[in-house]
N, C-alpha and C. Protein backbone atom coordinates (compact mmCIF):
# COMPACT_ATOMS: atom_id res chain seq x y z
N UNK A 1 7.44 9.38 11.80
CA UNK A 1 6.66 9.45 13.03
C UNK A 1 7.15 8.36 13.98
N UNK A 2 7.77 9.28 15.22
CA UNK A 2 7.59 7.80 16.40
C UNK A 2 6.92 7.48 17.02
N UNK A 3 6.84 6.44 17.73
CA UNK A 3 5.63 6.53 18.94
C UNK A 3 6.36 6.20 20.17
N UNK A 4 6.04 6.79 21.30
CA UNK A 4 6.97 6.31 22.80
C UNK A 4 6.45 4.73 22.98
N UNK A 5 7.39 4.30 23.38
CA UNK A 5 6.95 3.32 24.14
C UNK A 5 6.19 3.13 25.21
N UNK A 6 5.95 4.18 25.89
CA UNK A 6 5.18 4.40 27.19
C UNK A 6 3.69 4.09 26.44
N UNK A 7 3.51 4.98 25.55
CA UNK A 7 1.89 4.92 25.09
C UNK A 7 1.30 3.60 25.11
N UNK A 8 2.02 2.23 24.14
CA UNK A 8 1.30 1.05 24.17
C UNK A 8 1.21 0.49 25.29
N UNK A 9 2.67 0.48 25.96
CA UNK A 9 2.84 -0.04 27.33
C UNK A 9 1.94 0.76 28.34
N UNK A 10 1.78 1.69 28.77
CA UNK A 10 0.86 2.26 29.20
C UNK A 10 -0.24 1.33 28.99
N UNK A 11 -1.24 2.01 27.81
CA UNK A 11 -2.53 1.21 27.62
C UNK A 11 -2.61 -0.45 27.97
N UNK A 12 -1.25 -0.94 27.82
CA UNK A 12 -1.76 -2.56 27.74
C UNK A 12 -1.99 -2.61 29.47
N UNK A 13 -1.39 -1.87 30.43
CA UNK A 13 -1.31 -2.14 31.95
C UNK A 13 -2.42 -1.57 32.76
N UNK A 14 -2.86 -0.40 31.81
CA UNK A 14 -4.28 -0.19 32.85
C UNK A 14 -4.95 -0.76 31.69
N UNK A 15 -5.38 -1.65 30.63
CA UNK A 15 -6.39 -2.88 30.41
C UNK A 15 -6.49 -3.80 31.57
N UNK A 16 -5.28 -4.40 31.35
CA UNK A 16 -5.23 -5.65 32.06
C UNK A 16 -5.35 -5.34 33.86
N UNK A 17 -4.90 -3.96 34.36
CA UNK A 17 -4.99 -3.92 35.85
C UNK A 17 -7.05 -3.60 36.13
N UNK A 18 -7.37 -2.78 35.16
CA UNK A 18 -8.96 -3.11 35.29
C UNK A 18 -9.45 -4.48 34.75
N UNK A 19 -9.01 -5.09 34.22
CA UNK A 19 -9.53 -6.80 34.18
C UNK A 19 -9.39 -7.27 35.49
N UNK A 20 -7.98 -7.24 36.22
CA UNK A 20 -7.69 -7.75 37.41
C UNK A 20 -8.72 -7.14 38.22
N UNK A 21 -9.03 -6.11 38.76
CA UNK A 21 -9.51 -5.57 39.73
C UNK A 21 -11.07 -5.95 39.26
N UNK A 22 -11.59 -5.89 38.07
CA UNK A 22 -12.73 -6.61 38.00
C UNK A 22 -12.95 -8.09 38.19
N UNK A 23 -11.97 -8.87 37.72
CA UNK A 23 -12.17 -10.17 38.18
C UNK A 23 -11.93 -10.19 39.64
N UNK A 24 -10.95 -9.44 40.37
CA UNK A 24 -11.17 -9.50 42.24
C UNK A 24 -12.14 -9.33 42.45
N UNK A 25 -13.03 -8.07 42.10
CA UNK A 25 -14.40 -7.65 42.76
C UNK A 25 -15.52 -8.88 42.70
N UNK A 26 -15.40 -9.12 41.27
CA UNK A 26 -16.81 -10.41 40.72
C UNK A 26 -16.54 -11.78 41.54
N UNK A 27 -15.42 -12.00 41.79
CA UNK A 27 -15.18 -13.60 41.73
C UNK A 27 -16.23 -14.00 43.08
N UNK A 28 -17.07 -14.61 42.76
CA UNK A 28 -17.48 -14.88 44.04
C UNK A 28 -17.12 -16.44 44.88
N UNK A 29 -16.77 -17.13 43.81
CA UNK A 29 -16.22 -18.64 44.45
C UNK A 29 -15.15 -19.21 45.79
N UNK A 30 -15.27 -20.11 45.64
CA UNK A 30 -14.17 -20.62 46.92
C UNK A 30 -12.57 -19.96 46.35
N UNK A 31 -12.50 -20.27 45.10
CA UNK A 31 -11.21 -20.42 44.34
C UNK A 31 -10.41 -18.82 44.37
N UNK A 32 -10.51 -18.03 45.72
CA UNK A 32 -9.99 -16.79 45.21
C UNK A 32 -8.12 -16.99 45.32
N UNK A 33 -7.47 -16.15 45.11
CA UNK A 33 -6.15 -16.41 45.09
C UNK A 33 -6.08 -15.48 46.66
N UNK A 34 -5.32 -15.95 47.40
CA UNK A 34 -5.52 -15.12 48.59
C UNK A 34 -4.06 -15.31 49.85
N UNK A 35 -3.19 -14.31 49.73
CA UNK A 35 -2.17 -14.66 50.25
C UNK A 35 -2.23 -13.49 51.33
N UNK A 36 -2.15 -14.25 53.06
CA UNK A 36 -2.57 -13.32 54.29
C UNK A 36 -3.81 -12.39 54.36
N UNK A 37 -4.82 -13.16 53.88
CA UNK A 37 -6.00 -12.34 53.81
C UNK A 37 -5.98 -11.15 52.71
N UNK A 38 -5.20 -11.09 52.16
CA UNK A 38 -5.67 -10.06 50.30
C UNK A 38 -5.83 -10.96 49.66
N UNK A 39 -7.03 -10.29 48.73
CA UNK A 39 -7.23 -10.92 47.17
C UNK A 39 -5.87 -10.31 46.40
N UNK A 40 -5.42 -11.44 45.69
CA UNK A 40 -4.19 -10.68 44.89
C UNK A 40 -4.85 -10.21 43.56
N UNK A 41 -5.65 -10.85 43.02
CA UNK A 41 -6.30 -10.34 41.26
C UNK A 41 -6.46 -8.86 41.91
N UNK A 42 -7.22 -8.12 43.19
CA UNK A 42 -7.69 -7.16 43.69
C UNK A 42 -6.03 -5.92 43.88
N UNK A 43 -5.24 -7.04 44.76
CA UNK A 43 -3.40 -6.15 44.90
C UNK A 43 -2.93 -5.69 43.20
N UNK A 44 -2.57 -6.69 42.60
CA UNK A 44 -1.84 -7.15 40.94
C UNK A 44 -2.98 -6.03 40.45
N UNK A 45 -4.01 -6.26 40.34
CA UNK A 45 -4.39 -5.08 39.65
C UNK A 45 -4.40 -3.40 39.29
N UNK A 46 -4.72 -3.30 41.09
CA UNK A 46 -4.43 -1.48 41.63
C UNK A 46 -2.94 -0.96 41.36
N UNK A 47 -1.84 -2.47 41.04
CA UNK A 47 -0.57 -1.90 40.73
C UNK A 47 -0.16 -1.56 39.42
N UNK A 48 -0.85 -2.38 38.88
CA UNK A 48 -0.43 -2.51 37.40
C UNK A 48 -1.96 -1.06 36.78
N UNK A 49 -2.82 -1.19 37.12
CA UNK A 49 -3.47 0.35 37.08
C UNK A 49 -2.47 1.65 37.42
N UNK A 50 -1.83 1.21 38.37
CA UNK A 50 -1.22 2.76 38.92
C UNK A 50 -0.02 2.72 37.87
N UNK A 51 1.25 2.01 37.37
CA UNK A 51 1.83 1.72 36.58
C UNK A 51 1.51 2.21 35.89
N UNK A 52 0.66 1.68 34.65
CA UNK A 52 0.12 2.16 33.39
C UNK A 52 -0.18 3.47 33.74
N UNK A 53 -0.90 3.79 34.74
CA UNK A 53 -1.35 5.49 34.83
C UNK A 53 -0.28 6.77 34.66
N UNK A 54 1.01 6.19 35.78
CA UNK A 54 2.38 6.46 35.81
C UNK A 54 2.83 6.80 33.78
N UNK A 55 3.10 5.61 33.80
CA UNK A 55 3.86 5.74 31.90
C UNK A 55 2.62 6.63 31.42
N UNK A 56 1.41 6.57 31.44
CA UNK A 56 0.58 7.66 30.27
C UNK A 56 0.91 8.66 30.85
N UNK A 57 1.22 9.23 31.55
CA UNK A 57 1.43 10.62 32.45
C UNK A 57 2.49 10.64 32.36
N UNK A 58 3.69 10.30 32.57
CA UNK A 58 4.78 10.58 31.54
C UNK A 58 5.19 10.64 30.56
N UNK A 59 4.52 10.13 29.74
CA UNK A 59 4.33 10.08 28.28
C UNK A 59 3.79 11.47 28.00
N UNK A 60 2.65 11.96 28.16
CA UNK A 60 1.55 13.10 27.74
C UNK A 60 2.64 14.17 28.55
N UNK A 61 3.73 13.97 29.52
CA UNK A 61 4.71 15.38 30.26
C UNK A 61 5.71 15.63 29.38
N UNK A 62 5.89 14.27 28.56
CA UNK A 62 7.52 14.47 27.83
C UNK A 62 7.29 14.91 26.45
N UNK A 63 5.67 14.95 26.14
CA UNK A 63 5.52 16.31 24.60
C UNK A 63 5.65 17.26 24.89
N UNK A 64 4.89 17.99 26.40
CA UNK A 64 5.02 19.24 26.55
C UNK A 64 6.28 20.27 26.29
């Protein structure tokens, strides 16, 4: 049995891009990370969500 690589990699990037995008939303302190007016935990996250979304969806096209 193999397993793709996409699958773990996948899962580990939309974990961590919904951590990010939850720690953007919650943070309420002075301390946000903020480069030209974006939250980046809020940017880094929605990318690394879309990423991971990307590899599971290619992953689940390349059994078919």
């Amino acid at each position: 049995m193999q397993i793709d690589i996409r699958t773990p990699l996948g899962l580990l990037f939309v974990c961590l891009g919904v951590i990010l995008i939850f720690a953007g939303l919650t943070n309420e302190s002075g301390a946000h990370q903020r480069l030209a007016g974006l939250d980046l935990n809020l940017c880094w996250g929605g990318v690394m969500l879309v990423f991971g979304a990307l590899a599971l969806a290619l992953r689940s096209r390349s059994k078919a």
